[in-house]
C-alpha atoms as a PDB file:
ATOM      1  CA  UNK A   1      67.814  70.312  55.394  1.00  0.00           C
ATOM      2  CA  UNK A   2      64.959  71.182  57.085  1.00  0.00           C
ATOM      3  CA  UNK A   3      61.412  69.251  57.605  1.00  0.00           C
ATOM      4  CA  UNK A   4      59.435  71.407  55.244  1.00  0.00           C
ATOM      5  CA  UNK A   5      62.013  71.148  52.542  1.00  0.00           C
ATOM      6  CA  UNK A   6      61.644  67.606  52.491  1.00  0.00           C
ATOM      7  CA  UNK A   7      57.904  67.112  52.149  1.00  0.00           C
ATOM      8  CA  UNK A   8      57.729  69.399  49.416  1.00  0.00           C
ATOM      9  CA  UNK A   9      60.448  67.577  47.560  1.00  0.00           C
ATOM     10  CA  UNK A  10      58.519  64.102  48.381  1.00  0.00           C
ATOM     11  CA  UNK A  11      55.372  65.741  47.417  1.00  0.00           C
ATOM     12  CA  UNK A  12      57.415  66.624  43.489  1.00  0.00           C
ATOM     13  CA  UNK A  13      58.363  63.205  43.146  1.00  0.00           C
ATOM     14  CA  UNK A  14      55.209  61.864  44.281  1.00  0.00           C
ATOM     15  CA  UNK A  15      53.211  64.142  41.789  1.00  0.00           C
ATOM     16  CA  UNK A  16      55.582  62.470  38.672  1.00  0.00           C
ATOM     17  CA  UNK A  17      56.697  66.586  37.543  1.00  0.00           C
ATOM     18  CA  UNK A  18      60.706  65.234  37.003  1.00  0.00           C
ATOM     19  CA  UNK A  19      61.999  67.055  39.487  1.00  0.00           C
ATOM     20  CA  UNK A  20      65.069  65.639  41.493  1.00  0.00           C
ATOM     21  CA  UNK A  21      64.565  68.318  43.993  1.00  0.00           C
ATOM     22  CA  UNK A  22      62.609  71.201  44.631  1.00  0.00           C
ATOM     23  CA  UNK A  23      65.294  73.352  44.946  1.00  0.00           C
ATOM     24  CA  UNK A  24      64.837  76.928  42.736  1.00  0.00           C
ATOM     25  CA  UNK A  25      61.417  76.318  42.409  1.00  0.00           C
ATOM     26  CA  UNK A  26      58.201  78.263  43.808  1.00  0.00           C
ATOM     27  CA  UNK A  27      56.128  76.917  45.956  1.00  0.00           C
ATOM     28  CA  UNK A  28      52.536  77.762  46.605  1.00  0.00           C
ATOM     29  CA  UNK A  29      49.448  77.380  48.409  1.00  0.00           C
ATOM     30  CA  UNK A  30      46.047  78.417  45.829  1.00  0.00           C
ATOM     31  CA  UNK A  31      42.333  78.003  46.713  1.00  0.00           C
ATOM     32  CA  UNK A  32      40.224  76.434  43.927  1.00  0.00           C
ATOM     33  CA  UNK A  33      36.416  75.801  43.754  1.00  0.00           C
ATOM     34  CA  UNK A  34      35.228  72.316  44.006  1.00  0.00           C
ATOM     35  CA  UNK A  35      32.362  70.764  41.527  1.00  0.00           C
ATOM     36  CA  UNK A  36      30.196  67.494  41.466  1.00  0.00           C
ATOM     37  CA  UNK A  37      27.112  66.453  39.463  1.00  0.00           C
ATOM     38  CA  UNK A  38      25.434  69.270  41.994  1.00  0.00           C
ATOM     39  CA  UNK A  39      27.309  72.178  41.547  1.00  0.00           C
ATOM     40  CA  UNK A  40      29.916  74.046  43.690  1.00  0.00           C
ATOM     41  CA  UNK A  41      30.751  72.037  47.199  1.00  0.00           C
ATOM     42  CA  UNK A  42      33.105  74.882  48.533  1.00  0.00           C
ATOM     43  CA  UNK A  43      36.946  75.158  48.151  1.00  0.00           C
ATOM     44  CA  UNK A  44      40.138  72.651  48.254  1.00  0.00           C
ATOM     45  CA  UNK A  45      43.298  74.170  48.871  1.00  0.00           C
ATOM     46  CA  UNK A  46      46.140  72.385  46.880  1.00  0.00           C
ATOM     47  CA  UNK A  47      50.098  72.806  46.645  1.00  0.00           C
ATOM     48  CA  UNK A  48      51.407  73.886  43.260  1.00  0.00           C
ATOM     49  CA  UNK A  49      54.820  73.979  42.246  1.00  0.00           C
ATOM     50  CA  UNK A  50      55.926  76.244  39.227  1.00  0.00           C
ATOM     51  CA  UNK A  51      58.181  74.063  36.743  1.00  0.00           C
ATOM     52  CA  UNK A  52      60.948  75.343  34.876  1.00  0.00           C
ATOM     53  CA  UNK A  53      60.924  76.042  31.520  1.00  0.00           C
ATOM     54  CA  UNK A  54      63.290  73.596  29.237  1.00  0.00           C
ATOM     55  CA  UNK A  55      65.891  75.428  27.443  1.00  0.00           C
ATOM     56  CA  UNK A  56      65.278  75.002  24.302  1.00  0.00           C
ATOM     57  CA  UNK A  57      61.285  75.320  24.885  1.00  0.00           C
ATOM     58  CA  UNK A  58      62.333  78.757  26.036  1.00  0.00           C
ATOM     59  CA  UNK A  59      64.429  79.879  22.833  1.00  0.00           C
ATOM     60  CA  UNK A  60      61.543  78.283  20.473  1.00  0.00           C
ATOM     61  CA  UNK A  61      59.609  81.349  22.294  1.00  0.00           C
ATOM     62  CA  UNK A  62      62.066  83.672  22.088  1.00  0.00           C
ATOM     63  CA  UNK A  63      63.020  83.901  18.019  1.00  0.00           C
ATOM     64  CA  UNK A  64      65.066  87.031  16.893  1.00  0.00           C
ATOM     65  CA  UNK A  65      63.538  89.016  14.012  1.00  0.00           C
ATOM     66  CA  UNK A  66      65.481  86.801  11.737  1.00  0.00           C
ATOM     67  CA  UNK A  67      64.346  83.595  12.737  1.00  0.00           C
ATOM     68  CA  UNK A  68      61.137  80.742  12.621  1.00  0.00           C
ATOM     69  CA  UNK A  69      61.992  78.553  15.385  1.00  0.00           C
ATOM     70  CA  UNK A  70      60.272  75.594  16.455  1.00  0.00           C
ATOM     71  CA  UNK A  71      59.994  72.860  20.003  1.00  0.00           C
ATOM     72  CA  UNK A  72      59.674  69.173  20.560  1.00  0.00           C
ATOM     73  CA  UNK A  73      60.309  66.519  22.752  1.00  0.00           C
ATOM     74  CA  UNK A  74      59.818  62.776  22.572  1.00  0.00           C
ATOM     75  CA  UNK A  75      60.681  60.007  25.023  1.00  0.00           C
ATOM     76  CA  UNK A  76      62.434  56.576  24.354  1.00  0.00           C
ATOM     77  CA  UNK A  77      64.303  53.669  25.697  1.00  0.00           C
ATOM     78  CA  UNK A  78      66.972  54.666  22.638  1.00  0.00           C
ATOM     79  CA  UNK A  79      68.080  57.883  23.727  1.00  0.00           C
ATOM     80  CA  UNK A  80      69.592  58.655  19.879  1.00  0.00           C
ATOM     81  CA  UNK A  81      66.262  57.326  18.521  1.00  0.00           C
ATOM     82  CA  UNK A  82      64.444  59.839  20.832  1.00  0.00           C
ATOM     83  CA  UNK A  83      66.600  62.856  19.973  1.00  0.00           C
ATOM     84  CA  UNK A  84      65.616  61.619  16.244  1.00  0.00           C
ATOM     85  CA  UNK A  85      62.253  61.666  16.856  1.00  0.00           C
ATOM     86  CA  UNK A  86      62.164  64.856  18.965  1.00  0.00           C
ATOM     87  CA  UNK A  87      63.816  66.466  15.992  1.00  0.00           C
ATOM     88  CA  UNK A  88      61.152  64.916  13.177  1.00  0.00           C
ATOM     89  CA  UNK A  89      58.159  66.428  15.921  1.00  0.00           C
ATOM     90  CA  UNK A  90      59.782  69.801  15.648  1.00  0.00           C
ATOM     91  CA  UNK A  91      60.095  69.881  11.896  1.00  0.00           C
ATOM     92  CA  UNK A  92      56.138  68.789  11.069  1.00  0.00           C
ATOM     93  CA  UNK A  93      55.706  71.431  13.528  1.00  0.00           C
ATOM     94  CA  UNK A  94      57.987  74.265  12.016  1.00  0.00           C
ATOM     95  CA  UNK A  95      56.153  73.499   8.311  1.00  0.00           C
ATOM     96  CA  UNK A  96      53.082  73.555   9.935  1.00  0.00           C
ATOM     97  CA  UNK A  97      53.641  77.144  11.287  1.00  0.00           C
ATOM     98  CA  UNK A  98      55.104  77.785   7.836  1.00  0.00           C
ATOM     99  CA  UNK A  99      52.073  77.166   5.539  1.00  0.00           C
ATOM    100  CA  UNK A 100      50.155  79.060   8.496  1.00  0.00           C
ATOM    101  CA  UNK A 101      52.086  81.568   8.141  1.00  0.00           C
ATOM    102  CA  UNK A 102      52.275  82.103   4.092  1.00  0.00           C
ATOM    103  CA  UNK A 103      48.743  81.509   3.569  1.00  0.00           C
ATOM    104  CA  UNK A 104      47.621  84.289   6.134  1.00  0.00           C
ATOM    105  CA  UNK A 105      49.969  86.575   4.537  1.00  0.00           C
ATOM    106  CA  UNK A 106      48.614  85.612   1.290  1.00  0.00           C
ATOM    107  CA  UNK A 107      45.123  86.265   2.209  1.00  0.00           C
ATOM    108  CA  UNK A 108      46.663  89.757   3.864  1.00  0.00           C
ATOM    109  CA  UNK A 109      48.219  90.327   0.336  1.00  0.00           C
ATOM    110  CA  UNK A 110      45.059  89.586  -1.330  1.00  0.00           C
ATOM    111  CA  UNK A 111      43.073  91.589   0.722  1.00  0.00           C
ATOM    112  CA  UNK A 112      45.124  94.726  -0.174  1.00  0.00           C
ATOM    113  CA  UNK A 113      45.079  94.926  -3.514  1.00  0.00           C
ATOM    114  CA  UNK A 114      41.382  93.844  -3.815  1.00  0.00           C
ATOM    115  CA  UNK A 115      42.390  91.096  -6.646  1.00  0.00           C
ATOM    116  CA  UNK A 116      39.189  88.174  -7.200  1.00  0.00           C
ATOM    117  CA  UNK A 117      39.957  85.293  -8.993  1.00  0.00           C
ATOM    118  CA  UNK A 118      41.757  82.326  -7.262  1.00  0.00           C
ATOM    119  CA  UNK A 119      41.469  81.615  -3.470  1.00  0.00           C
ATOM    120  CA  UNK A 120      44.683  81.201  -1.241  1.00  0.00           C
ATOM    121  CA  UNK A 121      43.069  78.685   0.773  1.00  0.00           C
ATOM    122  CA  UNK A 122      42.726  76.080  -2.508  1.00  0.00           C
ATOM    123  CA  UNK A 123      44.292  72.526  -2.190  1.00  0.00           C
ATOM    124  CA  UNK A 124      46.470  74.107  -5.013  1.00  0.00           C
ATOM    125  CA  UNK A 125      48.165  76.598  -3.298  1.00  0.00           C
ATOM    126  CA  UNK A 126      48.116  74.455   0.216  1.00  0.00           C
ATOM    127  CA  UNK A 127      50.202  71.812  -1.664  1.00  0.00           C
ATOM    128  CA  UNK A 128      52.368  73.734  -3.026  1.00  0.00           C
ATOM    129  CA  UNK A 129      52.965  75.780   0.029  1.00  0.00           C
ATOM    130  CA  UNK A 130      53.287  73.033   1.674  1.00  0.00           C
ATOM    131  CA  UNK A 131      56.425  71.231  -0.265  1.00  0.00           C
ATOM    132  CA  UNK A 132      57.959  74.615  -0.780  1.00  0.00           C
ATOM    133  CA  UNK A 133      58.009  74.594   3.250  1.00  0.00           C
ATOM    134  CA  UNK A 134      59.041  71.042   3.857  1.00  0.00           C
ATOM    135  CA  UNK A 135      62.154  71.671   1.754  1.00  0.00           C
ATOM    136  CA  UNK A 136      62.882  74.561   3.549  1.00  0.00           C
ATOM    137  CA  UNK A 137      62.498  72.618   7.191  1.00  0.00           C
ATOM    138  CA  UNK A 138      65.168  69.953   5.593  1.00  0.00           C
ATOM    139  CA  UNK A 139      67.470  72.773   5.763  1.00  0.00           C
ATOM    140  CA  UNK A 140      66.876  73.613   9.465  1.00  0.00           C
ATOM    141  CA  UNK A 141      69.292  74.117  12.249  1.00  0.00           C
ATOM    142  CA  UNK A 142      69.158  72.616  15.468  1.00  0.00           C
ATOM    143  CA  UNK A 143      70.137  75.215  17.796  1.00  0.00           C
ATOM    144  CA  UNK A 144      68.845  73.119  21.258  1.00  0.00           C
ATOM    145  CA  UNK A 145      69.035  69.594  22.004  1.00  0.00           C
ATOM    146  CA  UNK A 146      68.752  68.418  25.686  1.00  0.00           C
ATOM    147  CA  UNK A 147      68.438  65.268  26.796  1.00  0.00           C
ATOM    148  CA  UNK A 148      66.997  63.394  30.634  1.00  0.00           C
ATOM    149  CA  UNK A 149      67.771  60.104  31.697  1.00  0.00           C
ATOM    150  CA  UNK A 150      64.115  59.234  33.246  1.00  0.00           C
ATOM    151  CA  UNK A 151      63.877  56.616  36.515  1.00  0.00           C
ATOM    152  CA  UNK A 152      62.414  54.155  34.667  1.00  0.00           C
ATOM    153  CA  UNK A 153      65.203  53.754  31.743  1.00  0.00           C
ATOM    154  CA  UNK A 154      63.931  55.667  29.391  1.00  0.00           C
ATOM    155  CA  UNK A 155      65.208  59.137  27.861  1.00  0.00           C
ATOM    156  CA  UNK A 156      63.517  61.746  27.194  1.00  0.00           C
ATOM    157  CA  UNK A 157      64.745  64.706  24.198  1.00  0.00           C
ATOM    158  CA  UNK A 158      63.771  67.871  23.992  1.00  0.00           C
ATOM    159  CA  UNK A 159      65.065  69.959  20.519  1.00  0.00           C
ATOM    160  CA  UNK A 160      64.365  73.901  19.424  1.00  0.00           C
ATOM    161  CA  UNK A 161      65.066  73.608  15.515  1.00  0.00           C
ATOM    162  CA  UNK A 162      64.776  76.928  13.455  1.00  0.00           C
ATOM    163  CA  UNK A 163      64.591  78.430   9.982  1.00  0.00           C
ATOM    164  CA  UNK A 164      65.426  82.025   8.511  1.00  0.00           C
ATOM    165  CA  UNK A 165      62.536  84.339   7.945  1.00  0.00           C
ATOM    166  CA  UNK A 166      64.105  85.492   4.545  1.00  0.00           C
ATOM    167  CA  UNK A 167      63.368  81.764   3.661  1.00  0.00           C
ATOM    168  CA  UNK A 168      60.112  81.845   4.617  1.00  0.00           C
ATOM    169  CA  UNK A 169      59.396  85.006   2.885  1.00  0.00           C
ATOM    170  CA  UNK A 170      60.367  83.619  -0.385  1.00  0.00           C
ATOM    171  CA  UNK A 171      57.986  80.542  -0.080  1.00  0.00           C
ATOM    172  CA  UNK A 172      55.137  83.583   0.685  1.00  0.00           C
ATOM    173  CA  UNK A 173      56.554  85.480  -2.348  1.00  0.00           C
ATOM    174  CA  UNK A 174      56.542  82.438  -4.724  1.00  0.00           C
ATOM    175  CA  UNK A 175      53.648  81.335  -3.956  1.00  0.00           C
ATOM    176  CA  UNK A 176      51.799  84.956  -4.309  1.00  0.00           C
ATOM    177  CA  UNK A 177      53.695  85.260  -7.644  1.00  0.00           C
ATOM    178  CA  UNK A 178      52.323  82.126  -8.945  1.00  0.00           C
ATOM    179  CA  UNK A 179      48.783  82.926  -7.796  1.00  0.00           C
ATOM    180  CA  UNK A 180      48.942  86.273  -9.013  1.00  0.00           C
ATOM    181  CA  UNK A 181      50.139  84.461 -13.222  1.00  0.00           C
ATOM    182  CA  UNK A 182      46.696  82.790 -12.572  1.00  0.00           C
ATOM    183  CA  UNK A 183      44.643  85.976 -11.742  1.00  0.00           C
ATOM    184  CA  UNK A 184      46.457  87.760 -15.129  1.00  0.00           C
ATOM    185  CA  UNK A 185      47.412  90.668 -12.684  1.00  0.00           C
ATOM    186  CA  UNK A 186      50.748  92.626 -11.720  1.00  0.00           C
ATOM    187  CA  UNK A 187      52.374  91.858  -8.608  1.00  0.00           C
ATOM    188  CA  UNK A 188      52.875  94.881  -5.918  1.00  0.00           C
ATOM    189  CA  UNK A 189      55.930  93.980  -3.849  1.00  0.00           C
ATOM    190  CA  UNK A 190      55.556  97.076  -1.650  1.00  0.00           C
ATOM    191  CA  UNK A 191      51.953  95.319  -0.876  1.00  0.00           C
ATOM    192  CA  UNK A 192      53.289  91.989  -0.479  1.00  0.00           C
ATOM    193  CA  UNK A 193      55.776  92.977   1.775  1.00  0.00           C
ATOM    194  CA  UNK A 194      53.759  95.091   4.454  1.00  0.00           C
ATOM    195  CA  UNK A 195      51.348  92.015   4.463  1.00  0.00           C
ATOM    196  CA  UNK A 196      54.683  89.871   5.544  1.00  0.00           C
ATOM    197  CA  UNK A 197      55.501  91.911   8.087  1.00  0.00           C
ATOM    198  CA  UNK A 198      52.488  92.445   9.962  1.00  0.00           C
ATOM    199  CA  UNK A 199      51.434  88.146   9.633  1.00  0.00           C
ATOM    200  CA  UNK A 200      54.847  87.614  10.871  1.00  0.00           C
ATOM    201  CA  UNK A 201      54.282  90.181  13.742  1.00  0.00           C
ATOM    202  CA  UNK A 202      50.874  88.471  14.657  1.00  0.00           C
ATOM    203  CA  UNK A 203      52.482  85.112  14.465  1.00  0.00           C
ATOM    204  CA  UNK A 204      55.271  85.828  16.939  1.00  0.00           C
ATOM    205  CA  UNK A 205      52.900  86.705  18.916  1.00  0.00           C
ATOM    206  CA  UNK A 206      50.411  84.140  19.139  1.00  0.00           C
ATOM    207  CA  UNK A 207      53.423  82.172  19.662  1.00  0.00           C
ATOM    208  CA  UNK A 208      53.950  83.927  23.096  1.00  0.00           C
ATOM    209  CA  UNK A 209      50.633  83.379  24.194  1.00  0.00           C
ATOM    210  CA  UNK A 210      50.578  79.351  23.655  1.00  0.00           C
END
């Protein structure tokens, strides 16, 4: 093991980034400018260290077409009690996305056929969205779960939970259905559809850029 080796690994602990060695991960040198009250000072050079992904952070990101999928992690001295709350953090998350989701494409839907009358982004339709998604999230399927004993005795989860699109497509369909018995007008499912398809497209990828 040679000198270097070991001050960078020092230097990971020291920094608090989890890492039991530095082994497999990148090491850098980067140039940054330096501020005070006055402005710029010049230029610090600092060490940064890429981390590594977690697992089940990286399949939240990387949903098939078929799939909502949602990550969390939570820390505890109960290492069940952490998994459990890892899991609840993912799930307000997931129905969070959800209603997101089915309210843009409602708006999308709306927007298409031109229909004035009641507004998708009511406390109505929110609430109703909003069950209609938390009952789908009880259904959920934890496809992740990954779990760090940390040095100072606690544990630390980490979950990726996910959801079928079909799923969410009905709670989008339902609720458009129901809006669209309160406007007195016909539903277009050929609309509906291409407005679910491109919210779900922008969604993924918004996802990808957090």
């Amino acid at each position: 093991m040679n000198k270097y080796y070991i001050i960078m690994c020092s230097f990971c602990l020291l920094m608090g980034m989890g890492f039991a060695s530095c082994r497999g991960s990148k090491v850098a040198v980067a140039s940054y400018p330096e501020y005070t009250g006055e402005g710029n000072i010049g230029t610090k050079k600092v060490t940064k260290v890429k981390e590594e992904i977690d697992e089940c952070e990286e399949l939240s990101l990387n949903a098939p077409a078929k799939e909502l999928r949602a990550y969390a992690s939570a820390v505890d001295e109960d290492r069940d009690y952490a998994r459990h709350q890892a899991t609840m953090f993912a799930k307000a998350q997931l129905v969070s996305d959800i209603e997101s989701l089915v309210l843009n494409v409602m708006k999308g839907y709306r927007g298409k056929t031109k229909k004035n009358g009641v507004s998708t982004s009511s406390a109505d339709v929110k609430q109703d969205v909003g069950l209609m998604a938390e009952n789908v999230v009880k259904q959920c399927t934890v496809i992740c779960s990954n779990r760090y004993a940390l040095s100072d005795g606690t544990y630390e989860c980490s979950v990726c939970i996910s959801v079928t699109s079909p799923d969410v497509e009905k709670i989008a369909e339902a609720a458009t259905l129901t809006e669209d018995e309160k406007l007195g007008v016909e539903f277009e499912a050929e609309k509906f559809r291409d407005s679910y398809k491109e919210e779900l497209e922008k969604f993924r990828a918004q996802k990808l850029k957090k």
